[in-house]
PDB file of N, CA and C in Angstrom:
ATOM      1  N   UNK A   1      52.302 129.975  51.980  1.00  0.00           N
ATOM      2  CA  UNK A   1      51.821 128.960  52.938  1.00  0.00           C
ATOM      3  C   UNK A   1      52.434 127.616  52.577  1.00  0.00           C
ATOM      4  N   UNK A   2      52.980 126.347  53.580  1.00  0.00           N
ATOM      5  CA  UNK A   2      53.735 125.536  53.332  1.00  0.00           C
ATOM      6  C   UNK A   2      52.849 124.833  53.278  1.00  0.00           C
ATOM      7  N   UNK A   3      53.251 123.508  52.463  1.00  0.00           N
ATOM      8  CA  UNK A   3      52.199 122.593  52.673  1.00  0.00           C
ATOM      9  C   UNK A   3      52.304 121.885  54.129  1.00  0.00           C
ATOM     10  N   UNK A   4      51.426 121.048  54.451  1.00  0.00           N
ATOM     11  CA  UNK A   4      51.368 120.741  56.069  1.00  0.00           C
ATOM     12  C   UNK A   4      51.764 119.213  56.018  1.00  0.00           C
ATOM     13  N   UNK A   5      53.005 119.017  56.504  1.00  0.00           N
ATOM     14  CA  UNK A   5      53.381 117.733  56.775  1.00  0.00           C
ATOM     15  C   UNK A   5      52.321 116.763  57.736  1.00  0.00           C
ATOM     16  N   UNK A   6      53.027 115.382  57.892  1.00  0.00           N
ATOM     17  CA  UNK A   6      52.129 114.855  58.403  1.00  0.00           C
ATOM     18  C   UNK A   6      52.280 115.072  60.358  1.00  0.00           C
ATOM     19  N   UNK A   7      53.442 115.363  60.323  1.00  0.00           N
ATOM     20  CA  UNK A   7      54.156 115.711  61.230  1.00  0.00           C
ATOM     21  C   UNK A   7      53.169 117.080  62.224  1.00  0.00           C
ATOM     22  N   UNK A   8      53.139 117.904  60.729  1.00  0.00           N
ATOM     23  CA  UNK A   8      51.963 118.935  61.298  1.00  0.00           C
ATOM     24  C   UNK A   8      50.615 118.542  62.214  1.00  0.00           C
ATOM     25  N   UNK A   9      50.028 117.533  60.969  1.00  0.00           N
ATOM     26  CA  UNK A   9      48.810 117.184  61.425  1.00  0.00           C
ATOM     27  C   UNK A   9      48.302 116.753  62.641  1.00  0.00           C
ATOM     28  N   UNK A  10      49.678 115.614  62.787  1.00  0.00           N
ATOM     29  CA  UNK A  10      49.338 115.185  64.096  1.00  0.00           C
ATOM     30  C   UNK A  10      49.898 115.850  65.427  1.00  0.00           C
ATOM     31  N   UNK A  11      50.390 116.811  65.084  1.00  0.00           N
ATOM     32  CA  UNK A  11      50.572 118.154  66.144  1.00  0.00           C
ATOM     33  C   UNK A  11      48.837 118.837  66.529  1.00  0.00           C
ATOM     34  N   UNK A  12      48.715 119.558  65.247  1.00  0.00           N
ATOM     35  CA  UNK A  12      47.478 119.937  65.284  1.00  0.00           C
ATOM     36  C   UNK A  12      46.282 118.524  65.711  1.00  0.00           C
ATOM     37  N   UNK A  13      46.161 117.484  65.772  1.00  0.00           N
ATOM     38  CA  UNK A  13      45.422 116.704  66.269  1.00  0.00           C
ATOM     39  C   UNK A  13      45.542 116.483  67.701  1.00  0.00           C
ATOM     40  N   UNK A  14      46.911 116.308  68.230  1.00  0.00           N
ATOM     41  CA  UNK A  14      47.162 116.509  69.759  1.00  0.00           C
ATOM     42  C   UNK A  14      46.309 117.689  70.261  1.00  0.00           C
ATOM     43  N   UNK A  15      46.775 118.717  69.592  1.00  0.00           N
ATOM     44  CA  UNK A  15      46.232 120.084  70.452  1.00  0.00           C
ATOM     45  C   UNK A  15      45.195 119.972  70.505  1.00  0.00           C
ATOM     46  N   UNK A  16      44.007 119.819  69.573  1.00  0.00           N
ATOM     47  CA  UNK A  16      42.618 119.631  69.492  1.00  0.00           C
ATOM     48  C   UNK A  16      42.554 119.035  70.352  1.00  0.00           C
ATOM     49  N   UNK A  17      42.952 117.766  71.046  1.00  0.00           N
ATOM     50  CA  UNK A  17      42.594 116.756  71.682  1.00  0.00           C
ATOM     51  C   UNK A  17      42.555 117.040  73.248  1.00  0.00           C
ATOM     52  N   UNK A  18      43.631 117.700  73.573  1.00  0.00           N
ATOM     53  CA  UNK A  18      44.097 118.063  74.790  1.00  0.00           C
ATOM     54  C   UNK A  18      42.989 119.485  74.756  1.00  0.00           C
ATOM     55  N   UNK A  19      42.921 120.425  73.956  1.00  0.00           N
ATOM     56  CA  UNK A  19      41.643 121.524  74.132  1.00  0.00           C
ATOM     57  C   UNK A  19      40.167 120.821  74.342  1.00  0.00           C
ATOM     58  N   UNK A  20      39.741 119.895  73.773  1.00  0.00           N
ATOM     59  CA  UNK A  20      38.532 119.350  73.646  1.00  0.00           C
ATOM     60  C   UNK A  20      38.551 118.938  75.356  1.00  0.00           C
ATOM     61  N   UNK A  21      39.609 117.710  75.421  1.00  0.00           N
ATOM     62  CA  UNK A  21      39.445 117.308  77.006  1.00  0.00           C
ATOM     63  C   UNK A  21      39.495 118.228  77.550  1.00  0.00           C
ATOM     64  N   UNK A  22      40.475 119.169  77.605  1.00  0.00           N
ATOM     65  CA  UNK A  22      40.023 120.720  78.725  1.00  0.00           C
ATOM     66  C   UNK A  22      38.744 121.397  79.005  1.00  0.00           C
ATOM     67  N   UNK A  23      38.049 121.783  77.817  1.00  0.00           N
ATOM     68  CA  UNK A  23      36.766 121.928  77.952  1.00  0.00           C
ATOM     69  C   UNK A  23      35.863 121.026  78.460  1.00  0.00           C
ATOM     70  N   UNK A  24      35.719 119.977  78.320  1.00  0.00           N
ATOM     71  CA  UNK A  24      34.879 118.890  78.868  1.00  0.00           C
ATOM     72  C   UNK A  24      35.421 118.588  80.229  1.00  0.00           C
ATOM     73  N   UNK A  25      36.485 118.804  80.662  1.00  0.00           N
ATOM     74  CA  UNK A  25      36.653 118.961  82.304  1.00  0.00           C
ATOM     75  C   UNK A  25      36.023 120.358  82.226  1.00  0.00           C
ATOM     76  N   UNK A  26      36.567 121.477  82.296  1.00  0.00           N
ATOM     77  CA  UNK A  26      35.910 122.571  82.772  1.00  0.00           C
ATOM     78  C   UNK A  26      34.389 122.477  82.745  1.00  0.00           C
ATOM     79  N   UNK A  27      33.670 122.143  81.525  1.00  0.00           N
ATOM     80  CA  UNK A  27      31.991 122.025  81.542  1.00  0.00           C
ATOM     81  C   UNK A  27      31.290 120.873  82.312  1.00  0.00           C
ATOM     82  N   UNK A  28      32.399 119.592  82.753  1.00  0.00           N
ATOM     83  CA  UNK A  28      31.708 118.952  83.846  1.00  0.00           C
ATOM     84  C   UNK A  28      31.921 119.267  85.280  1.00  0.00           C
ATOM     85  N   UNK A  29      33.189 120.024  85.607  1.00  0.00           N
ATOM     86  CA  UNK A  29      33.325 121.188  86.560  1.00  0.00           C
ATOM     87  C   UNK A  29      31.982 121.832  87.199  1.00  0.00           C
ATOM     88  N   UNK A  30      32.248 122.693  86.058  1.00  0.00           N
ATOM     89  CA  UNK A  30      30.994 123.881  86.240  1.00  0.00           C
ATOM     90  C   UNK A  30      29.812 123.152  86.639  1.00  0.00           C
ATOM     91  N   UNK A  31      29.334 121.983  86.161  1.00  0.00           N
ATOM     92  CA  UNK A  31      28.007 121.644  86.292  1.00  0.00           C
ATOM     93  C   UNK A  31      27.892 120.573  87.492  1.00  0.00           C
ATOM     94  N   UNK A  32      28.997 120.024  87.703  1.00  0.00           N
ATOM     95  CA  UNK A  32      29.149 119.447  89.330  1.00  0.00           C
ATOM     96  C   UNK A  32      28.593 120.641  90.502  1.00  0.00           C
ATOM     97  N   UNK A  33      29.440 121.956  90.149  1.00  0.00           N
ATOM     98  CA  UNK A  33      29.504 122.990  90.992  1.00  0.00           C
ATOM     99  C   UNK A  33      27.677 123.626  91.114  1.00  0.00           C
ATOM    100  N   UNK A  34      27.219 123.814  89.850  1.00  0.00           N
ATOM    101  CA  UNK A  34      25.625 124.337  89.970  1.00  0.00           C
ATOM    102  C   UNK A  34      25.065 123.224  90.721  1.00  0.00           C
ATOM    103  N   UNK A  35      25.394 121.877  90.419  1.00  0.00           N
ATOM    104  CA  UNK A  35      24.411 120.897  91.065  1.00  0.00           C
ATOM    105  C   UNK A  35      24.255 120.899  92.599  1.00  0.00           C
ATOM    106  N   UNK A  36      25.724 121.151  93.044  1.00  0.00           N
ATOM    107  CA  UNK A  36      25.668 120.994  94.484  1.00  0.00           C
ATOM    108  C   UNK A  36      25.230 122.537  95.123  1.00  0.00           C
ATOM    109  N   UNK A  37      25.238 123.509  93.896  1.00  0.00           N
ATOM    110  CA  UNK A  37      24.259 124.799  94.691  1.00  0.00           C
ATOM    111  C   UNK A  37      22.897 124.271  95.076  1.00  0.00           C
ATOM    112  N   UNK A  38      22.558 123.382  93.301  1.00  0.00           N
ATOM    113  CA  UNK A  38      21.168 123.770  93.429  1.00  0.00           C
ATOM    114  C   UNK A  38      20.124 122.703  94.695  1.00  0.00           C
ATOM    115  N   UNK A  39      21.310 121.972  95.633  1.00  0.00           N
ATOM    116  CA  UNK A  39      21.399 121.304  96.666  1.00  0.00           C
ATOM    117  C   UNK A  39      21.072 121.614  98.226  1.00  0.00           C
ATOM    118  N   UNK A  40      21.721 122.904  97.662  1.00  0.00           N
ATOM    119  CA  UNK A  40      21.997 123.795  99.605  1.00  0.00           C
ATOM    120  C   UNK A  40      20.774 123.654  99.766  1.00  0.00           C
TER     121      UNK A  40
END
């Protein structure tokens, strides 16, 4: 196993970042979408 440049890190910090915001669109998605069911 190499050691992890810094170069790494902040690779691996992008990705986290861009996954985290993905999820938090998708889970305010989803819950826009139940709200306006629980509307009809």
């Amino acid at each position: 196993m190499k050691e992890l440049t810094a170069f790494d890190n902040l690779m691996a910090q992008q990705i986290t970042k861009r996954v985290n915001d993905f999820i938090q669109g998708k889970l305010s998605q989803c819950h826009l979408f139940s709200l306006a069911n629980m509307h009809k």
